[in-house]
N, C-alpha and C. Protein backbone atom coordinates (compact mmCIF):
# COMPACT_ATOMS: atom_id res chain seq x y z
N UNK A 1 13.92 17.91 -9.04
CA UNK A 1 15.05 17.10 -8.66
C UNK A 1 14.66 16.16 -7.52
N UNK A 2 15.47 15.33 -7.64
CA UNK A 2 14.30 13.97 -6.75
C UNK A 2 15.58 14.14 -5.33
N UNK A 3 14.82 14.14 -4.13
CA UNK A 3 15.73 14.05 -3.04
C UNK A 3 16.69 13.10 -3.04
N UNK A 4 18.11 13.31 -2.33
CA UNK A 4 18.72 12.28 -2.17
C UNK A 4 18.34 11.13 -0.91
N UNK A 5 18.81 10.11 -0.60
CA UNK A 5 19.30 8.93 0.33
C UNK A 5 19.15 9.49 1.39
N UNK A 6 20.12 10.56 2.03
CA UNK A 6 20.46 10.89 3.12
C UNK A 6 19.07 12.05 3.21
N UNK A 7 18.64 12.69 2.61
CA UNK A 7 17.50 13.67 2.99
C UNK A 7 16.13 12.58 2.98
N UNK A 8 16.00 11.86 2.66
CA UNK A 8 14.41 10.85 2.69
C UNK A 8 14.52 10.22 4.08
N UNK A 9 16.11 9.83 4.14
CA UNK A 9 16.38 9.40 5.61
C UNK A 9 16.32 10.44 6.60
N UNK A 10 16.58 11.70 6.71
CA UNK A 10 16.34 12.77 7.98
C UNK A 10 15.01 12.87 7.87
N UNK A 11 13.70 13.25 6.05
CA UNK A 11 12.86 13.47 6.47
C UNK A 11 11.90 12.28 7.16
N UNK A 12 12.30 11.11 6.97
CA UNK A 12 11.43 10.05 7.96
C UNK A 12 11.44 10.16 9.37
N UNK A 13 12.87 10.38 9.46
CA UNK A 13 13.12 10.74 11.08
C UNK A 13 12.48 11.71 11.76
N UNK A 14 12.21 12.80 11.33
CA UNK A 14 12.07 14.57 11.44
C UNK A 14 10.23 13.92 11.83
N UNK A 15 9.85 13.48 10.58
CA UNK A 15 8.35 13.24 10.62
C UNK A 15 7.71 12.39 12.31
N UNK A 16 8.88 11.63 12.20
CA UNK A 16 8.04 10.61 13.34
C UNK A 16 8.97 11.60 14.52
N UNK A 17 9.86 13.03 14.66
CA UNK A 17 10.12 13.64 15.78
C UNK A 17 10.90 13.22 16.84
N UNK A 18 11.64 12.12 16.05
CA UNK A 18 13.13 11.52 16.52
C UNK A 18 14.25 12.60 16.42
N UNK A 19 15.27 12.52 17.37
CA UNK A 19 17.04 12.92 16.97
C UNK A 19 17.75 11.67 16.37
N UNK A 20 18.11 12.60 16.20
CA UNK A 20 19.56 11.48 15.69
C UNK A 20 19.70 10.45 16.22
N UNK A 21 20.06 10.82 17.51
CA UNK A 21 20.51 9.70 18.60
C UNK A 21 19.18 9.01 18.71
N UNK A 22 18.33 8.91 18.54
CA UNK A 22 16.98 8.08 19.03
C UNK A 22 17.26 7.28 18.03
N UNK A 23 17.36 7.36 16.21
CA UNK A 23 17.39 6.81 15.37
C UNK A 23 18.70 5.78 15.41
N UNK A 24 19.37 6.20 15.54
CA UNK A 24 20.98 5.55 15.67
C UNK A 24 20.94 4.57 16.39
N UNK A 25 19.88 4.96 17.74
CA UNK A 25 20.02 3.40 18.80
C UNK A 25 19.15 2.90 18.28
N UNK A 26 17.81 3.00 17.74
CA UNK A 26 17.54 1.77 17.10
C UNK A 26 17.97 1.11 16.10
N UNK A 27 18.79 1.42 15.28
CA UNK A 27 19.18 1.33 14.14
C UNK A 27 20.57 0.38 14.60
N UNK A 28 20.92 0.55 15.83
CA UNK A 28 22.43 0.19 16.38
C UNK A 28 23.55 0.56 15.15
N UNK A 29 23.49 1.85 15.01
CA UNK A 29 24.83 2.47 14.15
C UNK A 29 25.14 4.18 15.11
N UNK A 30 26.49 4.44 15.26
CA UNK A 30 26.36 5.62 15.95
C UNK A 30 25.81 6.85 15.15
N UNK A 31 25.41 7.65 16.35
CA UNK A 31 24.84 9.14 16.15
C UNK A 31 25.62 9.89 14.83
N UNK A 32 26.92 9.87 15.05
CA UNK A 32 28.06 10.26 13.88
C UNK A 32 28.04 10.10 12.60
N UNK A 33 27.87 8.73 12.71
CA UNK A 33 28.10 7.89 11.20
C UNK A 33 26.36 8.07 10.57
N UNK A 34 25.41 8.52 11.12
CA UNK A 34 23.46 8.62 10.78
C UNK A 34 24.15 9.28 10.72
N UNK A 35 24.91 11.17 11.04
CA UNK A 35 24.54 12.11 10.53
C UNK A 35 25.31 12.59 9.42
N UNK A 36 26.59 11.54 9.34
CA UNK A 36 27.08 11.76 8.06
C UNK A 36 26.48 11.00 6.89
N UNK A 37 25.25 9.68 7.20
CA UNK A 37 24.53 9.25 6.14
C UNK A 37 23.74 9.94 5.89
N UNK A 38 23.22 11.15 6.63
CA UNK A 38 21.95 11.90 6.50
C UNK A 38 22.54 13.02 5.38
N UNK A 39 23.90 13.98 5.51
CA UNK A 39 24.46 14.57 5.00
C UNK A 39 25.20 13.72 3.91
N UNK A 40 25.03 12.98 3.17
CA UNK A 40 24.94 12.30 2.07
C UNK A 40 26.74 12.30 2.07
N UNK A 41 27.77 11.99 3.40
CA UNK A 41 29.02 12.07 3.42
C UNK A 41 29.42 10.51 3.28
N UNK A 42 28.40 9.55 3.73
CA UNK A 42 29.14 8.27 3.84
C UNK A 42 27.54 7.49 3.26
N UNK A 43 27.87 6.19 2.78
CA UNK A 43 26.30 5.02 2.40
C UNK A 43 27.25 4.09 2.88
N UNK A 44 25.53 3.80 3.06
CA UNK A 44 25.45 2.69 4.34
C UNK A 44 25.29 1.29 3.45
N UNK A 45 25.97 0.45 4.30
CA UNK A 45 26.05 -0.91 3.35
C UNK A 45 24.38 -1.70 2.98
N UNK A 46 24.63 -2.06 2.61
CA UNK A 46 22.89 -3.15 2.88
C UNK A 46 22.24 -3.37 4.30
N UNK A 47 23.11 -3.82 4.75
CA UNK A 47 22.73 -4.44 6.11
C UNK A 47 22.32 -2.89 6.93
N UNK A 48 23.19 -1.61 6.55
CA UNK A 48 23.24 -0.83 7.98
C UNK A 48 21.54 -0.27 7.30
N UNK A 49 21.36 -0.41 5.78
CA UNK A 49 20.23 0.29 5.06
C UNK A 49 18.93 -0.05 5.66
N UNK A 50 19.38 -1.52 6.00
CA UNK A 50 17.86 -2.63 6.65
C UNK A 50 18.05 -1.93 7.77
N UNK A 51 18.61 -2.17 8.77
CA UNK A 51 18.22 -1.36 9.55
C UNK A 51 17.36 -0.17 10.17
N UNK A 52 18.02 0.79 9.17
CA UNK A 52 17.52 2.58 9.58
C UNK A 52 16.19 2.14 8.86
N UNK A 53 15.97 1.52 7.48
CA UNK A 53 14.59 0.95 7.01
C UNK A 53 13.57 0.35 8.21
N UNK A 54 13.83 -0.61 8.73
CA UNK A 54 13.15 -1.08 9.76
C UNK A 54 12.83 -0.09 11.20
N UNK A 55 13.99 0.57 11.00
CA UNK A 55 13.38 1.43 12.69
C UNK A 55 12.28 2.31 11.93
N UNK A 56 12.78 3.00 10.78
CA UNK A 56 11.54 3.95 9.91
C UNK A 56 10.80 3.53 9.49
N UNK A 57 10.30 2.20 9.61
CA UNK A 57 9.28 1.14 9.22
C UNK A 57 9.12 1.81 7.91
N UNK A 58 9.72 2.08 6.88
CA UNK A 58 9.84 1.94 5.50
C UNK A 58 10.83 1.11 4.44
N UNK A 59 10.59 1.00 3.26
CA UNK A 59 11.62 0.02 2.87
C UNK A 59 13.09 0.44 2.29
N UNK A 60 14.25 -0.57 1.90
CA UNK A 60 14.72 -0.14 1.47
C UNK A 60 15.33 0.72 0.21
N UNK A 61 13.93 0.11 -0.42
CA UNK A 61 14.23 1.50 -1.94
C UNK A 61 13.64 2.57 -1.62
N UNK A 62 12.52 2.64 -0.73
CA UNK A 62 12.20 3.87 -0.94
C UNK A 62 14.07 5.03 -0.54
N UNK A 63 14.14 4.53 0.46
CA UNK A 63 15.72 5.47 1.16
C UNK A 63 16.49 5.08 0.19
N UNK A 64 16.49 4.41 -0.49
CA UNK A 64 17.84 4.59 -1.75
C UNK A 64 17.13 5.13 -3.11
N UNK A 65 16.15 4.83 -3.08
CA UNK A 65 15.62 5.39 -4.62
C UNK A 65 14.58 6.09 -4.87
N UNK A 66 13.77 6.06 -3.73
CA UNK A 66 12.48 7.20 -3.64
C UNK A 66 11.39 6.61 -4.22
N UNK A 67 11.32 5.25 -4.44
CA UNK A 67 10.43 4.17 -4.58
C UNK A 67 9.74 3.95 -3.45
N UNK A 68 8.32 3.74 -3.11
CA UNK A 68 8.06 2.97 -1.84
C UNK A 68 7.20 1.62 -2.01
């Protein structure tokens, strides 16, 4: 079963040994709203996707589709 969105997004984070909150301020989205994208409760529009993509210096399909 192929991971979801929100788990490719914690494990990028986890890897490079960020919190939440480290990710969120670069990302400029709150701590709250990352951990309900991480827990696959809310998706993030395009724009918030570029983002968390760019602070994880990965792209955006890989975090939506497991493409890299």
């Amino acid at each position: 079963m192929q991971a979801s969105m929100g788990s490719r997004i914690a494990g990028r984070r986890v890897e490079r040994r960020w919190t939440q909150d480290q990710l969120a301020i670069r990302a400029s989205v709150s701590r709250k709203y990352l951990s309900r994208v991480e827990r696959d409760n809310a998706n993030p529009s395009a724009d918030v996707l570029a983002r968390i993509a760019a602070a994880l210096e990965t792209t955006m399909d890989y975090l939506s589709k497991g493409g890299e």
